[in-house]
N, C-alpha and C. Protein backbone atom coordinates (compact mmCIF):
# COMPACT_ATOMS: atom_id res chain seq x y z
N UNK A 1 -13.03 24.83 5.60
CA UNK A 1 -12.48 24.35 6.85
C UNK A 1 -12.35 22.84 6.82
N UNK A 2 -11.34 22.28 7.11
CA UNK A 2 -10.85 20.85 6.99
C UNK A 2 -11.51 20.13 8.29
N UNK A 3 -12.20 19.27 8.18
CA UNK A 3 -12.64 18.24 9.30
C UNK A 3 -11.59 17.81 10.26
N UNK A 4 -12.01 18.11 11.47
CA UNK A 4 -11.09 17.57 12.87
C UNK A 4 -9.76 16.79 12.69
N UNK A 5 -10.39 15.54 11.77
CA UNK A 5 -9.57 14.04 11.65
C UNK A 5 -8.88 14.16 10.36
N UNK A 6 -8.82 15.26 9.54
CA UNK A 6 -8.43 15.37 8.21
C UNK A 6 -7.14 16.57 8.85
N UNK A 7 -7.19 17.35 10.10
CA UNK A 7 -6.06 18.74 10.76
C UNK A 7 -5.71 17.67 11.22
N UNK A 8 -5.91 16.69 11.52
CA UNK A 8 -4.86 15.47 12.68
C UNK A 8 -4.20 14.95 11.99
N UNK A 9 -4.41 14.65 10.68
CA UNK A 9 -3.62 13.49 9.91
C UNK A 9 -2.59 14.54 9.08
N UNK A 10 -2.76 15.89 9.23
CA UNK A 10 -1.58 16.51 8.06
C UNK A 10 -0.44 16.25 8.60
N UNK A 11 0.07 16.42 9.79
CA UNK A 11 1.34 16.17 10.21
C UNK A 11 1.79 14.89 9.97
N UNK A 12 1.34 13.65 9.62
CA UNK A 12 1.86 12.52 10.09
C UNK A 12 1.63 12.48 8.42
N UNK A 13 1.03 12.82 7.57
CA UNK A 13 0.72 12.57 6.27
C UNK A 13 2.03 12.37 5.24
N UNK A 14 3.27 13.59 5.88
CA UNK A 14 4.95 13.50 5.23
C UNK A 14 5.43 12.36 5.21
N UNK A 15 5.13 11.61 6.26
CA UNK A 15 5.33 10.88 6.40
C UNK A 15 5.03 8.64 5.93
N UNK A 16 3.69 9.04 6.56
CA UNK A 16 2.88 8.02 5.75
C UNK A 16 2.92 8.25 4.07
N UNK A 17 2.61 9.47 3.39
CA UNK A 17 3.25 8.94 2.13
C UNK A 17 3.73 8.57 1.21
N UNK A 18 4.92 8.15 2.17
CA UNK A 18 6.44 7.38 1.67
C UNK A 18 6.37 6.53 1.76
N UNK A 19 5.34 4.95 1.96
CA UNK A 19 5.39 4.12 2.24
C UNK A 19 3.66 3.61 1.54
N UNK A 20 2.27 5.05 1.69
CA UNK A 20 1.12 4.70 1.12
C UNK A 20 0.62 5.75 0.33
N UNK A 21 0.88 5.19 -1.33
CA UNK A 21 0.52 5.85 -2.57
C UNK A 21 -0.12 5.05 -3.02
N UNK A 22 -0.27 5.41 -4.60
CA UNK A 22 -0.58 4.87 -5.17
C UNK A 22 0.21 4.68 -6.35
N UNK A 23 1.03 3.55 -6.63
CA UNK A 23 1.79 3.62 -7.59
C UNK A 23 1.87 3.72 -9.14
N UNK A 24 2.53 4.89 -9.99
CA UNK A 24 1.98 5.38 -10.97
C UNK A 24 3.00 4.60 -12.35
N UNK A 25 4.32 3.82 -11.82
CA UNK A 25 5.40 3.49 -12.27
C UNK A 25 5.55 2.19 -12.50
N UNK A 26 6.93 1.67 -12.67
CA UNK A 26 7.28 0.18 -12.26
C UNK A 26 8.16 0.50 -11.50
N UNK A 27 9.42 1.84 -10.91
CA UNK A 27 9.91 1.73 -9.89
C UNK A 27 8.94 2.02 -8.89
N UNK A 28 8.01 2.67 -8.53
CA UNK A 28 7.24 3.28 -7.70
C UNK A 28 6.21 2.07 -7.13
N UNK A 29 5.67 0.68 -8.14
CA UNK A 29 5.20 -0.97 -8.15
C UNK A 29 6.07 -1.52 -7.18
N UNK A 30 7.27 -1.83 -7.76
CA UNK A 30 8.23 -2.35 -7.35
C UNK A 30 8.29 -2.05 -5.78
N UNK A 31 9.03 -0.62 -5.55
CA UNK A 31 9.23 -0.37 -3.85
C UNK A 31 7.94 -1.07 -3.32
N UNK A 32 6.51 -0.77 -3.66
CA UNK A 32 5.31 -1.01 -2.89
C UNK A 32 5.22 -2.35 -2.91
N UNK A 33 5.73 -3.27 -3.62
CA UNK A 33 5.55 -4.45 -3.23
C UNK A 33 6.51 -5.04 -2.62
N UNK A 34 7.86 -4.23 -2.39
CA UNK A 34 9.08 -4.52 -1.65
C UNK A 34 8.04 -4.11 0.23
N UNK A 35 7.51 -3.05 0.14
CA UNK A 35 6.91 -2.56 1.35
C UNK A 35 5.91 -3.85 1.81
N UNK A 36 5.06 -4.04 1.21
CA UNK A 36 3.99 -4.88 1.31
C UNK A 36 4.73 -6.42 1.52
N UNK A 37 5.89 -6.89 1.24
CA UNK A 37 6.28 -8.31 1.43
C UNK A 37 7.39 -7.88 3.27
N UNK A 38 7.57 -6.38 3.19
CA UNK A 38 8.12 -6.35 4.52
C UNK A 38 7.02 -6.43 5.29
N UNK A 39 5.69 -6.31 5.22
CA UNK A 39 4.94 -5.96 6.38
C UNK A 39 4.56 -7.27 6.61
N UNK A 40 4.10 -8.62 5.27
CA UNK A 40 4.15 -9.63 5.51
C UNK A 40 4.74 -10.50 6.43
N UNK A 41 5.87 -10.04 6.55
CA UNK A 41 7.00 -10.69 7.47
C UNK A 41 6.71 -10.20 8.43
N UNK A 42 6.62 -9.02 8.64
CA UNK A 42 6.14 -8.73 10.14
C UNK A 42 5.03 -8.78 10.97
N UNK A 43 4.18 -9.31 9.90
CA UNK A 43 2.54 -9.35 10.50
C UNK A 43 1.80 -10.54 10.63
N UNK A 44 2.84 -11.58 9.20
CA UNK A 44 1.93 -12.51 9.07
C UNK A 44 0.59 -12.48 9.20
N UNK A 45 -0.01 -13.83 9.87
CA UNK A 45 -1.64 -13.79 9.33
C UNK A 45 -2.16 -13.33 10.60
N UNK A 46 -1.54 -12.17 11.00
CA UNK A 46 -2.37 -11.57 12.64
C UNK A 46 -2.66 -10.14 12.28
N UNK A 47 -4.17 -10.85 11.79
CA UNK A 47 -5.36 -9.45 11.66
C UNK A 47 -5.22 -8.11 12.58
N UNK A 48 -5.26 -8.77 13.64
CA UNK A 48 -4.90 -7.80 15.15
C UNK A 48 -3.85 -6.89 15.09
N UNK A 49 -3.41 -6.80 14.31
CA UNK A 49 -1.73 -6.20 14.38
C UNK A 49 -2.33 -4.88 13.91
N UNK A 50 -1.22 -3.53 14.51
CA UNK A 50 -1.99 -2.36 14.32
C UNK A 50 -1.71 -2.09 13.10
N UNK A 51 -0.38 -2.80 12.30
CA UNK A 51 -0.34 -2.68 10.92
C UNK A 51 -1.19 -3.31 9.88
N UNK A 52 -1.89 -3.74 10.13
CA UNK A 52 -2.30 -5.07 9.52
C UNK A 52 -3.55 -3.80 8.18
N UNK A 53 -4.13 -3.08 8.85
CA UNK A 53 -5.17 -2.30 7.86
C UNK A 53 -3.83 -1.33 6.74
N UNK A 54 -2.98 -1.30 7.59
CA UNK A 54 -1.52 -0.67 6.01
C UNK A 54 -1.58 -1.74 4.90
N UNK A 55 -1.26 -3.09 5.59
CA UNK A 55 -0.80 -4.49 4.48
C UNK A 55 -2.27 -4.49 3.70
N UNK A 56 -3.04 -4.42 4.26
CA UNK A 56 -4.35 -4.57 3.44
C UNK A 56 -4.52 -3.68 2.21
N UNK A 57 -4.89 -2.11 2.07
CA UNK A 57 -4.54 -1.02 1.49
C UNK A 57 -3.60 -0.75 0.64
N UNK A 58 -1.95 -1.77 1.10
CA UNK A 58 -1.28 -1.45 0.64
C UNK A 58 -1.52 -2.55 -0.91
N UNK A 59 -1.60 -3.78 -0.53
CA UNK A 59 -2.25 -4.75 -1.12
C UNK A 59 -3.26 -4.73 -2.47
N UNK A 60 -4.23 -3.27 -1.76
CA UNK A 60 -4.84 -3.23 -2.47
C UNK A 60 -4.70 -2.54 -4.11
N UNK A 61 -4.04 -1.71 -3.55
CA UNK A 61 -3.57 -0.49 -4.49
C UNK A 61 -2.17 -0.90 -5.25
N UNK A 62 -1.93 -2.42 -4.90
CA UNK A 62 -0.80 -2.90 -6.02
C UNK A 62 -1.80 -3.53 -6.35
N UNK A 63 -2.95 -4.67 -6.36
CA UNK A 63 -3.47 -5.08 -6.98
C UNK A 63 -4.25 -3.99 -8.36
N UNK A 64 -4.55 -3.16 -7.83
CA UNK A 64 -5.07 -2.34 -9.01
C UNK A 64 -4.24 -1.78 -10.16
N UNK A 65 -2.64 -1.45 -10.03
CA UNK A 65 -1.43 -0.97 -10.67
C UNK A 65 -1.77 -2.49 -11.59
N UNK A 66 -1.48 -3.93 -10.74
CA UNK A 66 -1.51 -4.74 -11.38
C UNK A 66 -2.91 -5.45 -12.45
N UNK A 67 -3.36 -4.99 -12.65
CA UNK A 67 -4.79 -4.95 -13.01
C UNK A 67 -4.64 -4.03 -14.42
N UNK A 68 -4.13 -2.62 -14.23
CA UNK A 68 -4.17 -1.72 -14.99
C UNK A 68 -2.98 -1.93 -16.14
N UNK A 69 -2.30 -2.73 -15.53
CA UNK A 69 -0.51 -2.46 -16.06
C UNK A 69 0.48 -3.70 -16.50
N UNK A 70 -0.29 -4.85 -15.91
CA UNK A 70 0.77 -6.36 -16.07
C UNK A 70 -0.30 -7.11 -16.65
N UNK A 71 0.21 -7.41 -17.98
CA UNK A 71 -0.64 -8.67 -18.84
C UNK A 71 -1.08 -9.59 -18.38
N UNK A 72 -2.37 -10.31 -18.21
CA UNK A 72 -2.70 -12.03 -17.64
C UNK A 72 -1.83 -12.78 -17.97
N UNK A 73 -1.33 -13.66 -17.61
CA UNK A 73 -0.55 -14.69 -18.16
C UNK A 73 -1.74 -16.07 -18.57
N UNK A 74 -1.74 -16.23 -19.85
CA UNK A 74 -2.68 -17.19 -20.50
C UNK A 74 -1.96 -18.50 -20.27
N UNK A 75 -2.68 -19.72 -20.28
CA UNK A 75 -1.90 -20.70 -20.91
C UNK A 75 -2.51 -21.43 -22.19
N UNK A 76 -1.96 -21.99 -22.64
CA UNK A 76 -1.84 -22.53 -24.10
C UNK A 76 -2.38 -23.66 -24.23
């Protein structure tokens, strides 16, 4: 049996994850950081915003693609 808050979120879930994955690609990178520089614009630096825990999350989970997947850039 699925927890209360886990039957609430299936419906809206089609939805939300078109916008929060985890990206496995470089097109799939790409859109998420196209997503993540739109929410920037719309949120700027206001914590308060009900989007603001998406930009975070979303943030996070390109940082890790990027971690796993894009070389350091050294310098010489």
């Amino acid at each position: 049996m699925l927890d209360a808050k886990i039957e609430q979120a299936v419906p809206a879930w089609t939805t939300v994850s078109k916008i929060l994955y985890v990206p496995h690609n470089e097109k799939e990178y790409r859109e998420a950081v196209r997503l993540l520089d739109s929410l920037i614009d719309t949120i700027g630096e206001d914590e308060t915003h009900p989007l603001a825990p998406l930009m975070e999350i979303l943030g996070i989970l390109i940082e890790k693609y990027e971690d796993e997947h894009v070389p350091e850039i050294t310098s010489i």
